[in-house]
Protein backbone atom coordinates (compact mmCIF):
# COMPACT_ATOMS: atom_id res chain seq x y z
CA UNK A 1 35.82 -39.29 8.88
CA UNK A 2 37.35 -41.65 6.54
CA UNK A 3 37.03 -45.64 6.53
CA UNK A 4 39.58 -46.25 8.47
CA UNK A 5 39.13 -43.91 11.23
CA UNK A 6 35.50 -45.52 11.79
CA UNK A 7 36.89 -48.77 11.94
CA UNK A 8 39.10 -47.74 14.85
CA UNK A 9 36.44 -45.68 16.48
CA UNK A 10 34.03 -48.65 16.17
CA UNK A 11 36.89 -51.06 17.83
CA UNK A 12 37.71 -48.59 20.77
CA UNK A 13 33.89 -48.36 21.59
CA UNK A 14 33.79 -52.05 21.12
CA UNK A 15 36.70 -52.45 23.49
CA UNK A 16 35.53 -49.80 26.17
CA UNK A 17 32.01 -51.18 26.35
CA UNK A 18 33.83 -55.31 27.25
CA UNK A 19 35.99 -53.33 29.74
CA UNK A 20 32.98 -51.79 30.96
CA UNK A 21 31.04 -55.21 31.03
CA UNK A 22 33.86 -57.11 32.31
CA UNK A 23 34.27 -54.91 35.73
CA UNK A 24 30.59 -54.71 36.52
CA UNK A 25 30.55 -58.38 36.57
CA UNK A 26 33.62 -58.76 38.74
CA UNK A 27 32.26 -56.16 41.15
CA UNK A 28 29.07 -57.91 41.15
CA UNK A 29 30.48 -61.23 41.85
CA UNK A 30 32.45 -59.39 44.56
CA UNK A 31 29.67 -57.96 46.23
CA UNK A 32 27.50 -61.30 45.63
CA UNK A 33 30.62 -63.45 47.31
CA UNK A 34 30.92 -61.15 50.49
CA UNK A 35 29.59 -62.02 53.99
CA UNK A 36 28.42 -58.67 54.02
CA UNK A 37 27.23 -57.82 50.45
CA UNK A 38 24.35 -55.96 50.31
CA UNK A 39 21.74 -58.13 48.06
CA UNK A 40 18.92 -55.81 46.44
CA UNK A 41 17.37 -57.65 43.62
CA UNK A 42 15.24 -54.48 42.30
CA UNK A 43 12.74 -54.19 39.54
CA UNK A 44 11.04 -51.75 38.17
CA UNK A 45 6.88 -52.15 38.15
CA UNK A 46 4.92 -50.26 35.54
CA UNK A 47 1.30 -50.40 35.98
CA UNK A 48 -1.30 -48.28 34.36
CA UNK A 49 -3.65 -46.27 36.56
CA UNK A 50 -6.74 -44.92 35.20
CA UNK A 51 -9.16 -42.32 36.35
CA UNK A 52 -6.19 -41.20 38.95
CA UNK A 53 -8.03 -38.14 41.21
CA UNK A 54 -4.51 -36.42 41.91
CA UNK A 55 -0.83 -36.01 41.46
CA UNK A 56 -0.12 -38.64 44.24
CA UNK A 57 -2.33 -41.39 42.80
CA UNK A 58 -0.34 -40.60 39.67
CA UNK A 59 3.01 -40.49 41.15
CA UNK A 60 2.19 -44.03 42.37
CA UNK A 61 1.49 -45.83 39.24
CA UNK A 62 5.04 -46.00 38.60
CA UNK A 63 6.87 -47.78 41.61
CA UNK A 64 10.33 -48.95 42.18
CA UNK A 65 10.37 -51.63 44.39
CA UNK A 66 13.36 -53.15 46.44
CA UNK A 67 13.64 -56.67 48.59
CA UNK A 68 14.14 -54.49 51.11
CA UNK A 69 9.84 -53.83 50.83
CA UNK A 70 10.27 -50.34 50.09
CA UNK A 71 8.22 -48.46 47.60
CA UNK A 72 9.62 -45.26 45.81
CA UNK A 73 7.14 -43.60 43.94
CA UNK A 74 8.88 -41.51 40.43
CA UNK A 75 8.17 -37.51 40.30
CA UNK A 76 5.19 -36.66 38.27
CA UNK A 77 5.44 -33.30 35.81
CA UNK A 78 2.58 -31.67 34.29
CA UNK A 79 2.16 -33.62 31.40
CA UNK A 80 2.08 -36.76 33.70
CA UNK A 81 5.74 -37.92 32.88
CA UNK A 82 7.28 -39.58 35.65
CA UNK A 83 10.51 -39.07 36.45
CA UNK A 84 13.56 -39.67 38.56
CA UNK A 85 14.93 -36.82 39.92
CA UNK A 86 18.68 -36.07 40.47
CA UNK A 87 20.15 -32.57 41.66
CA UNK A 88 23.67 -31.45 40.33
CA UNK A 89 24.89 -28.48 42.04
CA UNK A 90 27.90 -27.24 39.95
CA UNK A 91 28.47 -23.50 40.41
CA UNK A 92 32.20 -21.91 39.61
CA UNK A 93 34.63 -23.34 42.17
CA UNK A 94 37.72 -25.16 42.76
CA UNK A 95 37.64 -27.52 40.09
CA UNK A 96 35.51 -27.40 36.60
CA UNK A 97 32.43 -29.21 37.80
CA UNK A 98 30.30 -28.37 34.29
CA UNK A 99 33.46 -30.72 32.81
CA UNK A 100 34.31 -32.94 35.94
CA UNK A 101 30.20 -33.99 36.44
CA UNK A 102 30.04 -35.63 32.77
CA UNK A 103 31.27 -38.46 33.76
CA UNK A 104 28.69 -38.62 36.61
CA UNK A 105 26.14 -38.32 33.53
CA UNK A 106 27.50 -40.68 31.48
CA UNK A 107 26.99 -43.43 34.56
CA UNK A 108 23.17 -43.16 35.28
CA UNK A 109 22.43 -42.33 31.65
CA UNK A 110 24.17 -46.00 30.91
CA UNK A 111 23.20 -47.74 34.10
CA UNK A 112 19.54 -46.52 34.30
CA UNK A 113 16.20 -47.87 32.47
CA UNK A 114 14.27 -45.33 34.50
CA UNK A 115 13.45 -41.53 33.12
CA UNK A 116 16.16 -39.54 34.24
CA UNK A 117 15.27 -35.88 35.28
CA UNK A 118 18.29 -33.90 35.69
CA UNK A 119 18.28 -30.52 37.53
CA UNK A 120 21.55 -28.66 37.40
CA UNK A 121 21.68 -25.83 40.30
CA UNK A 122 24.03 -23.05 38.69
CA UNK A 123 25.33 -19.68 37.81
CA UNK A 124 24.63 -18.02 34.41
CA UNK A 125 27.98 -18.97 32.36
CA UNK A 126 27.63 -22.89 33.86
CA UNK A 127 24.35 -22.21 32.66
CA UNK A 128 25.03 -21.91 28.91
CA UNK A 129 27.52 -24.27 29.37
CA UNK A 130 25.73 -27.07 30.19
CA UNK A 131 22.89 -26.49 27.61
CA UNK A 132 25.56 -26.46 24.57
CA UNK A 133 27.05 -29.81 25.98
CA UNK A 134 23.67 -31.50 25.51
CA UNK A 135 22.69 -29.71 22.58
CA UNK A 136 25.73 -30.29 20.79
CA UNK A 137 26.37 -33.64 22.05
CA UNK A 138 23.46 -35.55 23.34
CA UNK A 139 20.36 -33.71 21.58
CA UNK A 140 18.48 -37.53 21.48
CA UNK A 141 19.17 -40.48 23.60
CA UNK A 142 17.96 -43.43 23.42
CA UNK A 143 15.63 -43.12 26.39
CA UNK A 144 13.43 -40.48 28.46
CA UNK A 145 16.14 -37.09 29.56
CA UNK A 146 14.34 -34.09 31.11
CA UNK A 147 17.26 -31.45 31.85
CA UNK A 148 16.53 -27.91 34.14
CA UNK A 149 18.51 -25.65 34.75
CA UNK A 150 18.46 -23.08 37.83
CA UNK A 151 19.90 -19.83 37.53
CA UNK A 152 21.18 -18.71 41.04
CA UNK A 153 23.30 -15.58 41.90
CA UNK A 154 26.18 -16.04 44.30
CA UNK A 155 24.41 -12.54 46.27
CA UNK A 156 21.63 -14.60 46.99
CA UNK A 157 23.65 -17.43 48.68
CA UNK A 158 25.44 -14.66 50.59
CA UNK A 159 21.98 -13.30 52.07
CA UNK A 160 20.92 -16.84 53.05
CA UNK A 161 24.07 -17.05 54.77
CA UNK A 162 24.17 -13.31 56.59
CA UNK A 163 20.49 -13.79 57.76
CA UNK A 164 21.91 -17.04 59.39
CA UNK A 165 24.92 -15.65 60.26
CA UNK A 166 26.55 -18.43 58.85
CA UNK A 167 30.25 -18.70 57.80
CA UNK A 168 30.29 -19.65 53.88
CA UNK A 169 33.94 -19.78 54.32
CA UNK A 170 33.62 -22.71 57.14
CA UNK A 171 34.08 -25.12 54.46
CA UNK A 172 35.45 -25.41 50.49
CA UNK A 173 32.50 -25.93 49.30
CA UNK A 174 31.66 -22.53 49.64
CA UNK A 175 28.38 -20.13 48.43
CA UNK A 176 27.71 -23.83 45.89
CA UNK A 177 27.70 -25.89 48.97
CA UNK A 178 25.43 -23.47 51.45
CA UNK A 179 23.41 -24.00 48.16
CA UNK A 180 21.96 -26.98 48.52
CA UNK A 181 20.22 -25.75 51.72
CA UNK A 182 17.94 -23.52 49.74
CA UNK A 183 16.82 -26.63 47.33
CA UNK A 184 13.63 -27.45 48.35
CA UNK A 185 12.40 -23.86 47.98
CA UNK A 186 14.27 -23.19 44.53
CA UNK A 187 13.04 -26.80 43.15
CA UNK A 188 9.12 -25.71 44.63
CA UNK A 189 7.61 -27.84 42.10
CA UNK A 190 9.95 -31.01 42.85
CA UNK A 191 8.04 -33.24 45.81
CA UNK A 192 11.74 -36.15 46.21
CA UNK A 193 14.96 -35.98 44.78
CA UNK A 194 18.42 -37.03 44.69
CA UNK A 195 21.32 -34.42 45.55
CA UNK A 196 24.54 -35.74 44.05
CA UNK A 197 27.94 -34.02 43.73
CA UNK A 198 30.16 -33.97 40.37
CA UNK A 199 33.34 -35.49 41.27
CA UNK A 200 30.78 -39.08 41.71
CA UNK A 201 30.04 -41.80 39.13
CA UNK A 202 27.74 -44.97 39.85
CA UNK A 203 28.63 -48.72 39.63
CA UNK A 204 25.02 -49.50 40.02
CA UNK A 205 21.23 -49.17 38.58
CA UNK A 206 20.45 -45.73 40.25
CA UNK A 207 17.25 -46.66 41.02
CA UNK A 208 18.36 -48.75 43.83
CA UNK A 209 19.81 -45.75 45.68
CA UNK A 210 15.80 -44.59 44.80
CA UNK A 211 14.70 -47.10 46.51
CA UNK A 212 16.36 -45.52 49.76
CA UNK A 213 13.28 -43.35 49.71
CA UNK A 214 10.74 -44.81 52.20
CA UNK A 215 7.65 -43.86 54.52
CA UNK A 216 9.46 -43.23 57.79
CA UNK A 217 9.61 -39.48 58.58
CA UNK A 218 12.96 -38.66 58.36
CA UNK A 219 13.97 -35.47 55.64
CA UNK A 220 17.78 -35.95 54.96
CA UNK A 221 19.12 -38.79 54.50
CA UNK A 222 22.95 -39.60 53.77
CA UNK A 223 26.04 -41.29 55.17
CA UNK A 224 27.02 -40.81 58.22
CA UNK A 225 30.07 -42.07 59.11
CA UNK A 226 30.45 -40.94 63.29
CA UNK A 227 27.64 -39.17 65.03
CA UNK A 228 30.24 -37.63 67.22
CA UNK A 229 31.60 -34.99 64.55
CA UNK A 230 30.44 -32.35 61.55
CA UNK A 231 32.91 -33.48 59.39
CA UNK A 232 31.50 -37.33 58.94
CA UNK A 233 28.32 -36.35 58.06
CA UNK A 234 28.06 -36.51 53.98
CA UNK A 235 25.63 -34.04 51.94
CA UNK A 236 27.98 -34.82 48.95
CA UNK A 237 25.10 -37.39 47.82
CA UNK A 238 22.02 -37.50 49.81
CA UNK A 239 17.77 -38.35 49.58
CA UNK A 240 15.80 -35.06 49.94
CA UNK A 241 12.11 -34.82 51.03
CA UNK A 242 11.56 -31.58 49.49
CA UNK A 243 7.92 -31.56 50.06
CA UNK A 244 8.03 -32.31 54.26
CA UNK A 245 11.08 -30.60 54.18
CA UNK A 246 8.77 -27.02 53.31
CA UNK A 247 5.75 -28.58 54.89
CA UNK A 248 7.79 -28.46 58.26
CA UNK A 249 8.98 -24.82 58.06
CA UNK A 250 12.92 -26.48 58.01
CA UNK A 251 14.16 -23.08 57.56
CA UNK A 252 13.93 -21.24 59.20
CA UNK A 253 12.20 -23.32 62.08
CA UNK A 254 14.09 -26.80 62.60
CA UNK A 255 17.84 -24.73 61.73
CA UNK A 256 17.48 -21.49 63.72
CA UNK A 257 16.86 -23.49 66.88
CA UNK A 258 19.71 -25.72 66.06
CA UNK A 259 22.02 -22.41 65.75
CA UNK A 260 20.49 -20.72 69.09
CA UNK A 261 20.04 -23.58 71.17
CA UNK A 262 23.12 -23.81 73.30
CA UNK A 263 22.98 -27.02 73.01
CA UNK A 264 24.82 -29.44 75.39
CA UNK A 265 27.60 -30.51 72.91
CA UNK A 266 28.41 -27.46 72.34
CA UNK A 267 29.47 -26.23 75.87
CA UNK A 268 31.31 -22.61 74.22
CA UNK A 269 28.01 -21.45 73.42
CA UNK A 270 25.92 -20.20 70.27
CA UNK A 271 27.01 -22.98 67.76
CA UNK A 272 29.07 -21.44 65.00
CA UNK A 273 28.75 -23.94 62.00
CA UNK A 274 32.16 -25.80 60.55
CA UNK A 275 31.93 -28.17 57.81
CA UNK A 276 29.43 -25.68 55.85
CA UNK A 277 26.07 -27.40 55.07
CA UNK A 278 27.20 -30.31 56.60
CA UNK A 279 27.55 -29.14 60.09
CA UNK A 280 24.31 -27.38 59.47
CA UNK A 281 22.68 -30.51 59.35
CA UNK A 282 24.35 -32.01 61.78
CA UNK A 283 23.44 -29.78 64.31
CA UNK A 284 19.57 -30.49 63.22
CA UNK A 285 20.38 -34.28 63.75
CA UNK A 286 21.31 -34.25 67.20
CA UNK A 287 18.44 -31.80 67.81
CA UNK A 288 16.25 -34.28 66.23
CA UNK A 289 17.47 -37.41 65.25
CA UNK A 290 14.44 -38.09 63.10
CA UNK A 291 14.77 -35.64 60.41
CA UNK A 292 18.77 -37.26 59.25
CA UNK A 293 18.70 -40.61 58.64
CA UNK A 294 21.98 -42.68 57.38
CA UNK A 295 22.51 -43.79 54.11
CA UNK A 296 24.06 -46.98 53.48
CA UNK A 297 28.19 -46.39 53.11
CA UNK A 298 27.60 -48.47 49.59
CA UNK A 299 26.53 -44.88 48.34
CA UNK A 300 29.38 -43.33 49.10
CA UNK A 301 32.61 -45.01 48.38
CA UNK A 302 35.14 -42.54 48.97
CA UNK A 303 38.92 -41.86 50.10
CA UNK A 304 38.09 -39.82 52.95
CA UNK A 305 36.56 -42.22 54.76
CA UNK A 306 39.20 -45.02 54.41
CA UNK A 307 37.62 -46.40 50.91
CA UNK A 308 41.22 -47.38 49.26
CA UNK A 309 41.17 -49.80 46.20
CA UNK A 310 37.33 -50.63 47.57
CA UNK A 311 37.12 -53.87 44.91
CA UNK A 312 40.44 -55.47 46.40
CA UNK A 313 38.81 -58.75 47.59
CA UNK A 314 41.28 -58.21 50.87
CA UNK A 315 39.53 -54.65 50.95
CA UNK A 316 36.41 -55.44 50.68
CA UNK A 317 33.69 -52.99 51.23
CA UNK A 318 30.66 -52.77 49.17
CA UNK A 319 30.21 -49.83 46.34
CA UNK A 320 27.45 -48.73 44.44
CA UNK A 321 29.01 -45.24 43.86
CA UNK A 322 32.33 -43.96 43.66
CA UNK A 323 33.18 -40.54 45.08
CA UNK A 324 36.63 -38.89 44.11
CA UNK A 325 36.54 -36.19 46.50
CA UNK A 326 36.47 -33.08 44.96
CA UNK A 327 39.62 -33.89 41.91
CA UNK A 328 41.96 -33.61 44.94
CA UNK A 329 45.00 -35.05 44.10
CA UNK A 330 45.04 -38.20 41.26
CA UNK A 331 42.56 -41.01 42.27
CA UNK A 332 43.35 -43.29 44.23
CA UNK A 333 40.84 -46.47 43.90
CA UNK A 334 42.83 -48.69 42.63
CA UNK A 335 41.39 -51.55 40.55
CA UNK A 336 38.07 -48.85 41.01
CA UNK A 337 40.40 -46.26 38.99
CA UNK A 338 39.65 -47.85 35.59
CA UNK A 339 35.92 -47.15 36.16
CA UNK A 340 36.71 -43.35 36.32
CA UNK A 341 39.07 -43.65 33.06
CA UNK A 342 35.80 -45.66 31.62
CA UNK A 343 33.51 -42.75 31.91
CA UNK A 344 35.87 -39.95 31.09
CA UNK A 345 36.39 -41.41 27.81
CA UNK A 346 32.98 -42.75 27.25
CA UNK A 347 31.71 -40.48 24.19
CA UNK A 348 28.05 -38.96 24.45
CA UNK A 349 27.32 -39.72 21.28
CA UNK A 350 27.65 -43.13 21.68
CA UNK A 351 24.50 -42.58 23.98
CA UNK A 352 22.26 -41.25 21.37
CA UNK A 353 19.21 -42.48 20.25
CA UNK A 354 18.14 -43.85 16.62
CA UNK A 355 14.61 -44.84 15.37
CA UNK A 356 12.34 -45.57 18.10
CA UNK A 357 14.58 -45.17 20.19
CA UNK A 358 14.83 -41.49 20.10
CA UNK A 359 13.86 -39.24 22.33
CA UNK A 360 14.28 -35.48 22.27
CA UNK A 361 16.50 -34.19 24.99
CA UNK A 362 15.48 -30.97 26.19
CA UNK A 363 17.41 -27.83 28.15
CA UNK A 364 15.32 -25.66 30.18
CA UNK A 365 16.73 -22.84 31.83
CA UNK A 366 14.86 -20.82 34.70
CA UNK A 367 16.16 -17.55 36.61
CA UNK A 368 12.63 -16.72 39.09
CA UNK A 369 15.16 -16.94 42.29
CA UNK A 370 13.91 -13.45 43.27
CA UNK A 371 9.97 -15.19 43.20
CA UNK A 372 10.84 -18.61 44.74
CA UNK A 373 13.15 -17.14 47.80
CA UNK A 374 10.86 -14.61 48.95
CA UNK A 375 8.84 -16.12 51.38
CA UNK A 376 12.59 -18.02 52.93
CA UNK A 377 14.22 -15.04 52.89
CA UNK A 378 10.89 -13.01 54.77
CA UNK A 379 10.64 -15.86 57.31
CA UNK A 380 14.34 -15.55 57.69
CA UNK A 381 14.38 -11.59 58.63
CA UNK A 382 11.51 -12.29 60.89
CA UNK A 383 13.10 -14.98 63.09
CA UNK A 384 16.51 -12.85 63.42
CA UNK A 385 14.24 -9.74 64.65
């Protein structure tokens, strides 16, 4: 690269990252202005436990806390790292996700001060994918990455769905989005997490949508726009209890009797599922309102549900993430639009890490679907005999 081409590369980044600066403080001053503005004021406490007896006294040395008096203890691996745990389903589908969820990346890598653990929920060729895009282009950051990937075959989406007798064609999302119903027992060794979609990018510290997590015993929770309908419920980002979730037998338990109920809204009979996952879990909320709890809408600014040019003062609503729905159509955010141009030219290796600040990031790929779905799919066959 000669002189001059580093002089312009070193202006663009300085002129991206003012940009960058210059709208988080006008949407902050937004949201701080607003009758309605949600006010979180979150920190993260690190204290050192010694002596801990278990995996949950570790997991609780490191706490994010909230004004809201929550408590959110981090993921704890078996070295003792602590993590925070985000899910990226991003099989083959209607749009590139491997390319489109980058920019999703490049907003909690910048916005976060917590260890980021990203799981990415895939087929073989996203697979390789994904581990030459951080190996060629973020191989050190400058803080704590943990990356896993999960190898799963569309065939094994397709006899999840058949043993439900569940339409995978009830929704675009497809085999990906039936998917994320077989999390907690692919991700076995993951106790909390964070499912978020690829077409999403955050305006905000993502451990304040951690901070979500709390003690009550709900084991979904997401926005929920009208209680009335399949289609307003949201699993495009949502909180997952993976460990009650399997501790309760969810599947085939909690969803079976959802499907086979008859239940009163649904005066034609069986209930045949629209809105793929979604209405899935819908069902399970009326039958229990406990298990889905709503998200706040903050976490899901989106076009679908009426979030045009969200940071027009007129407009006002609150937005800690922005959700482009899929690459349908150009985006339509207005003033929220440059955020999206932001991360899709944000370079990764502007994020990587020098001296001691460098840490290795590390790909980790795992195909034991065949091991980890057993015992769903067994419980499955036995409840449809």
């Amino acid at each position: 690269m000669s002189d001059e081409e580093s002089r312009t590369e070193r202006r663009l980044l300085a002129g991206q990252q003012l940009l960058f600066c210059i709208g988080i403080l006008i949407n902050a001053l937004l949201i701080f202005s607003h009758k309605q503005a949600l006010t979180i004021n979150s920190t993260v406490e690190i204290t050192t436990t010694k002596n801990l007896p278990n995996k949950t006294a570790a997991a609780s040395s490191i706490i994010i806390r909230s004004s809201r008096g929550n408590s959110s203890p981090l993921n704890v691996d078996e070295n003792g790292q602590r993590w925070m745990t985000f899910i990226v389903v991003c099989g083959n589908g209607e749009t590139d996700t491997v390319r489109e969820m980058k920019r999703l990346l490049t907003s909690a890598i910048l916005l976060s001060s917590v260890p980021l653990h990203f799981v990415f929920v895939t087929e073989q060729e996203s697979s390789n994918r994904i581990q030459t895009m951080f190996e060629d282009d973020l191989a050190y950051s400058k803080k704590p990455i943990k990356v896993d990937t999960w190898i799963l075959s569309e065939d094994s989406v397709k006899n999840f769905a058949s043993l439900l007798n569940y339409n995978l064609a009830s929704h675009h999302s497809g085999i990906w989005g039936t998917s994320k119903l077989m999390l907690p027992w692919i991700l076995r060794d993951v106790d909390r997490a964070v499912q978020i979609d690829t077409d999403m990018i955050f305006l905000d510290h993502p451990a304040h949508l951690w901070n979500e997590f709390d003690s009550n015993d709900w084991l979904y929770k997401m926005p929920i726009h009208n209680r009335t309908r399949p289609s307003s419920i949201c699993s495009c980002i949502a909180l997952l209890k993976l460990d009650r979730i399997r501790q309760l037998n969810t599947f085939p338990t909690l969803m079976v009797e959802a499907l086979s109920s008859k239940p009163r809204w649904n005066r034609g009979g069986l209930y045949k599922v629209p809105h793929g996952d979604q209405g899935l879990l819908w069902a399970m909320m009326l039958n229990s309102n406990a298990h889905v709890a709503p998200l706040p809408e903050q976490w899901n600014a989106d076009r679908c549900h009426e979030y045009f040019d969200v940071l027009k003062p007129e407009e006002f609503k609150p937005a800690s993430v922005l959700h482009n729905n899929c690459d349908f159509g150009s985006n339509n955010f207005g003033p929220a639009e440059e955020y999206f141009i932001f991360y899709d030219k944000y370079k990764w290796h502007w994020l990587k890490g020098e001296g001691a600040e460098k840490h290795a990031v590390n790909v980790t790929i795992h195909s034991e679907e065949a091991e980890r779905l057993g015992d769903l799919f067994k419980c499955l066959k036995e409840k449809g005999e």
